[in-house]
PDB file of N, CA and C in Angstrom:
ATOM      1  N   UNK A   1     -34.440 120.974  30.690  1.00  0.00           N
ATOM      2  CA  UNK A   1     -35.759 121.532  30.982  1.00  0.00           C
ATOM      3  C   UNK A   1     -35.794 121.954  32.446  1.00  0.00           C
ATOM      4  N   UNK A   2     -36.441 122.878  32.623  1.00  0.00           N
ATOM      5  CA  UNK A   2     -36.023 123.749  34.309  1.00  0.00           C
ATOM      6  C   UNK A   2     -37.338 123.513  34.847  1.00  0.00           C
ATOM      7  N   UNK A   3     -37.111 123.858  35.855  1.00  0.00           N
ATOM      8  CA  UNK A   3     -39.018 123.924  37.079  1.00  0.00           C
ATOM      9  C   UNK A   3     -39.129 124.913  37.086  1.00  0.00           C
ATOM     10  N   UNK A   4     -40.122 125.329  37.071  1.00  0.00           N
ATOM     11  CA  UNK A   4     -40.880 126.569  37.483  1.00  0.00           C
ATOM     12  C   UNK A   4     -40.666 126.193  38.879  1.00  0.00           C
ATOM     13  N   UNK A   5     -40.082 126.881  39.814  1.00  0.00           N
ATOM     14  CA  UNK A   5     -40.173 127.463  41.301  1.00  0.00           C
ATOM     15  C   UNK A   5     -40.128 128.624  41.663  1.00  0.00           C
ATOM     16  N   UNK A   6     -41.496 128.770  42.701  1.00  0.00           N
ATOM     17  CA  UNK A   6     -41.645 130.242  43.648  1.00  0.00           C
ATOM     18  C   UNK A   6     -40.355 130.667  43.956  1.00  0.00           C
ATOM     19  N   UNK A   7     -40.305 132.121  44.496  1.00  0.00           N
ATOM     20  CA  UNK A   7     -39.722 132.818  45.562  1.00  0.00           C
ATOM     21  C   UNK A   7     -39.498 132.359  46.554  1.00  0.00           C
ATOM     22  N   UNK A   8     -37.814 131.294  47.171  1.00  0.00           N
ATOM     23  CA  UNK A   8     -37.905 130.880  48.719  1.00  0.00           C
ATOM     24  C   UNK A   8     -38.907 132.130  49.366  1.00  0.00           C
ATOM     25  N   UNK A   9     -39.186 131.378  50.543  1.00  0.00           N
ATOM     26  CA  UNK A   9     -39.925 132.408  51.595  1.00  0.00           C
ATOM     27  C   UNK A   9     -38.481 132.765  53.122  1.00  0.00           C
ATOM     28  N   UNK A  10     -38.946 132.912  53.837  1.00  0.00           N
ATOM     29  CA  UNK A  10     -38.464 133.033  55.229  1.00  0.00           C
ATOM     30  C   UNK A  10     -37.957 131.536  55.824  1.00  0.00           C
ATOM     31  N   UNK A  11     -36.971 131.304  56.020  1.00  0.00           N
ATOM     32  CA  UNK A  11     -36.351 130.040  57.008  1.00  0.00           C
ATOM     33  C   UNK A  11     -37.977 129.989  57.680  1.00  0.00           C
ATOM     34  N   UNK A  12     -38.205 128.309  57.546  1.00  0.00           N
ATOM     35  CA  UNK A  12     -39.259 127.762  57.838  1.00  0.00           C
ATOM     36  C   UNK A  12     -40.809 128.111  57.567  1.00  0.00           C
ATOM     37  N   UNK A  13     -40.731 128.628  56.655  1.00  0.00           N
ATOM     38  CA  UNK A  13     -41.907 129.020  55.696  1.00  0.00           C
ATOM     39  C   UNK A  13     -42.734 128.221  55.293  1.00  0.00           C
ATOM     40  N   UNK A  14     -43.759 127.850  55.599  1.00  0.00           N
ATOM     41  CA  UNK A  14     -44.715 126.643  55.092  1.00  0.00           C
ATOM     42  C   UNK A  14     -44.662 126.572  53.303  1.00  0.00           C
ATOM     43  N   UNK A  15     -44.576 127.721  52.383  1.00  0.00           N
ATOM     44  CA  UNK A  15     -44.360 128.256  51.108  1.00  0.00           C
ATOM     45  C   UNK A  15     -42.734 127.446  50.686  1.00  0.00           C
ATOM     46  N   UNK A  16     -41.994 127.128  51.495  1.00  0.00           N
ATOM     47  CA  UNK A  16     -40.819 126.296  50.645  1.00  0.00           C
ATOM     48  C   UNK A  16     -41.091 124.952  50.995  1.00  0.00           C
ATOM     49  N   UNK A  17     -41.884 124.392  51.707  1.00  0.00           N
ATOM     50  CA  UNK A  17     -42.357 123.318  51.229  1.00  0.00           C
ATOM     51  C   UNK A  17     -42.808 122.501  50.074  1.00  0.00           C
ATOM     52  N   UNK A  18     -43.386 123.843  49.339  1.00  0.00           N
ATOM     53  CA  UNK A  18     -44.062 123.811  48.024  1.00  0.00           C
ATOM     54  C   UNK A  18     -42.815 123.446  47.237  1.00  0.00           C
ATOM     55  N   UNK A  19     -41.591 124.026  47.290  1.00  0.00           N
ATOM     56  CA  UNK A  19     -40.537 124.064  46.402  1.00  0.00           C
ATOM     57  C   UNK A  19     -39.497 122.654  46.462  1.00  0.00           C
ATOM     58  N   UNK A  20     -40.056 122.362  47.725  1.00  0.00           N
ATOM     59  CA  UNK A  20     -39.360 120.857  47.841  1.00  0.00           C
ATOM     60  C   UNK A  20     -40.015 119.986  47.481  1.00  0.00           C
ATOM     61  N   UNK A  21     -41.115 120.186  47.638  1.00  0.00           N
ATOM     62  CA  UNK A  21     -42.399 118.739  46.572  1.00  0.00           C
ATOM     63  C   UNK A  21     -42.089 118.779  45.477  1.00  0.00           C
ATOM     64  N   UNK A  22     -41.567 120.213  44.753  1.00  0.00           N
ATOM     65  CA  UNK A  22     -41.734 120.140  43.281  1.00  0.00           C
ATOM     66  C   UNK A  22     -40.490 119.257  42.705  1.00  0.00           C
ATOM     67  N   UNK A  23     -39.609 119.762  43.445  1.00  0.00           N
ATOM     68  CA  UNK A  23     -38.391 119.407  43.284  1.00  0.00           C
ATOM     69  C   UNK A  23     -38.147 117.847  43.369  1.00  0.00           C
ATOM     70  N   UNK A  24     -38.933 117.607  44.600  1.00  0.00           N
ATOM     71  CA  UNK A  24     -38.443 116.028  44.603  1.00  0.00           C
ATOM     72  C   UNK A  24     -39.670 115.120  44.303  1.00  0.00           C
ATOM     73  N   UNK A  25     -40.501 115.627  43.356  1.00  0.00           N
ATOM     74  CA  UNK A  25     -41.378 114.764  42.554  1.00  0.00           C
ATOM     75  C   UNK A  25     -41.104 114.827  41.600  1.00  0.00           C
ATOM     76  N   UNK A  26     -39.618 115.461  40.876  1.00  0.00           N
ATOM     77  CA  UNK A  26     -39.694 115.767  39.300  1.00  0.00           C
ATOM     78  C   UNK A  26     -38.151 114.895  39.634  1.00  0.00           C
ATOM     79  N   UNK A  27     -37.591 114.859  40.468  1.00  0.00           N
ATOM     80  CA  UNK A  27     -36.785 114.512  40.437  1.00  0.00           C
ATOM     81  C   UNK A  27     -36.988 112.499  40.884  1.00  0.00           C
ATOM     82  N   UNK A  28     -37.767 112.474  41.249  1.00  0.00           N
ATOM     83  CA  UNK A  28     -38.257 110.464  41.571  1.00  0.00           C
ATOM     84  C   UNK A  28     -39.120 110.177  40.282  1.00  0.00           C
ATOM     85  N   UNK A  29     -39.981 111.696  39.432  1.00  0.00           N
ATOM     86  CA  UNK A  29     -40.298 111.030  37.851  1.00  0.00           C
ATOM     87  C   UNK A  29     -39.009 110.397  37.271  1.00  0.00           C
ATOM     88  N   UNK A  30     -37.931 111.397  36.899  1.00  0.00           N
ATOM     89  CA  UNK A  30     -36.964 111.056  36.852  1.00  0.00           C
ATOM     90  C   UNK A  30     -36.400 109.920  36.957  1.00  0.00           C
ATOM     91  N   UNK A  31     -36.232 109.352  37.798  1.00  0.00           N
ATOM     92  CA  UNK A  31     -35.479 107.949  38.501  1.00  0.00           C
ATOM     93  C   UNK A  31     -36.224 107.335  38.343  1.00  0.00           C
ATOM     94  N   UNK A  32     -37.515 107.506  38.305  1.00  0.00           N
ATOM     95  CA  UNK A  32     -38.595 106.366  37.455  1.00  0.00           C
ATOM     96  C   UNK A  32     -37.771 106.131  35.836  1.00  0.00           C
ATOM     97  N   UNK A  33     -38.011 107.157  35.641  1.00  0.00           N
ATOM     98  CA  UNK A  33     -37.835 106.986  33.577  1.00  0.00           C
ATOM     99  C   UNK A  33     -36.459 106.198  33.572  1.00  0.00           C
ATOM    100  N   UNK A  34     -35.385 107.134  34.554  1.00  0.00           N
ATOM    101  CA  UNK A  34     -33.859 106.048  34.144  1.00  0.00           C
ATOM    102  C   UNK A  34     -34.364 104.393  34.144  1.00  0.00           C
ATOM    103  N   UNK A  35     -34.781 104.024  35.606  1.00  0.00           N
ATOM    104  CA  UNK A  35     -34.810 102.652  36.147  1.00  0.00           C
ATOM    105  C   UNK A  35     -35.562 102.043  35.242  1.00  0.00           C
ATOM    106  N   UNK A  36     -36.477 102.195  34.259  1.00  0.00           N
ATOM    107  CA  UNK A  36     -37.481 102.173  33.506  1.00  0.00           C
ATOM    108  C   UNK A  36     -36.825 101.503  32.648  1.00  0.00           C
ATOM    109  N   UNK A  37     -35.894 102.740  32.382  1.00  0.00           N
ATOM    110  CA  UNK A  37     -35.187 102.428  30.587  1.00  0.00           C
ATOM    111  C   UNK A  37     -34.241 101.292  30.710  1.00  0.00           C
ATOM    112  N   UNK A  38     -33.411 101.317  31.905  1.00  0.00           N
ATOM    113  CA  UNK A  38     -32.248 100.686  32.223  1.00  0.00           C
ATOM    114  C   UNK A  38     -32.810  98.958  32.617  1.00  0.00           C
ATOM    115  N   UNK A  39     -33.675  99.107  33.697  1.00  0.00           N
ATOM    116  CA  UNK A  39     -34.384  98.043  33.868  1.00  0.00           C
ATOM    117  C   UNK A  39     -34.747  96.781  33.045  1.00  0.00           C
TER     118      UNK A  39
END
């Protein structure tokens, strides 16, 4: 299953910020569900 992510912007773009939240909140759901299951 993929993310929907924007268009990078410009080196230091307040707009790829957005793309790193997404990224690394789908990715610590993630490591929730493993540690979860495994746990």
């Amino acid at each position: 299953d993929g993310l929907e992510i924007p268009d990078r912007g410009p080196r230091g773009s307040p707009g790829n910020y957005a793309i790193v939240e997404k990224v690394g909140s789908a990715l610590h759901k993630k490591r929730l569900a493993v540690l979860a299951a495994t746990g």
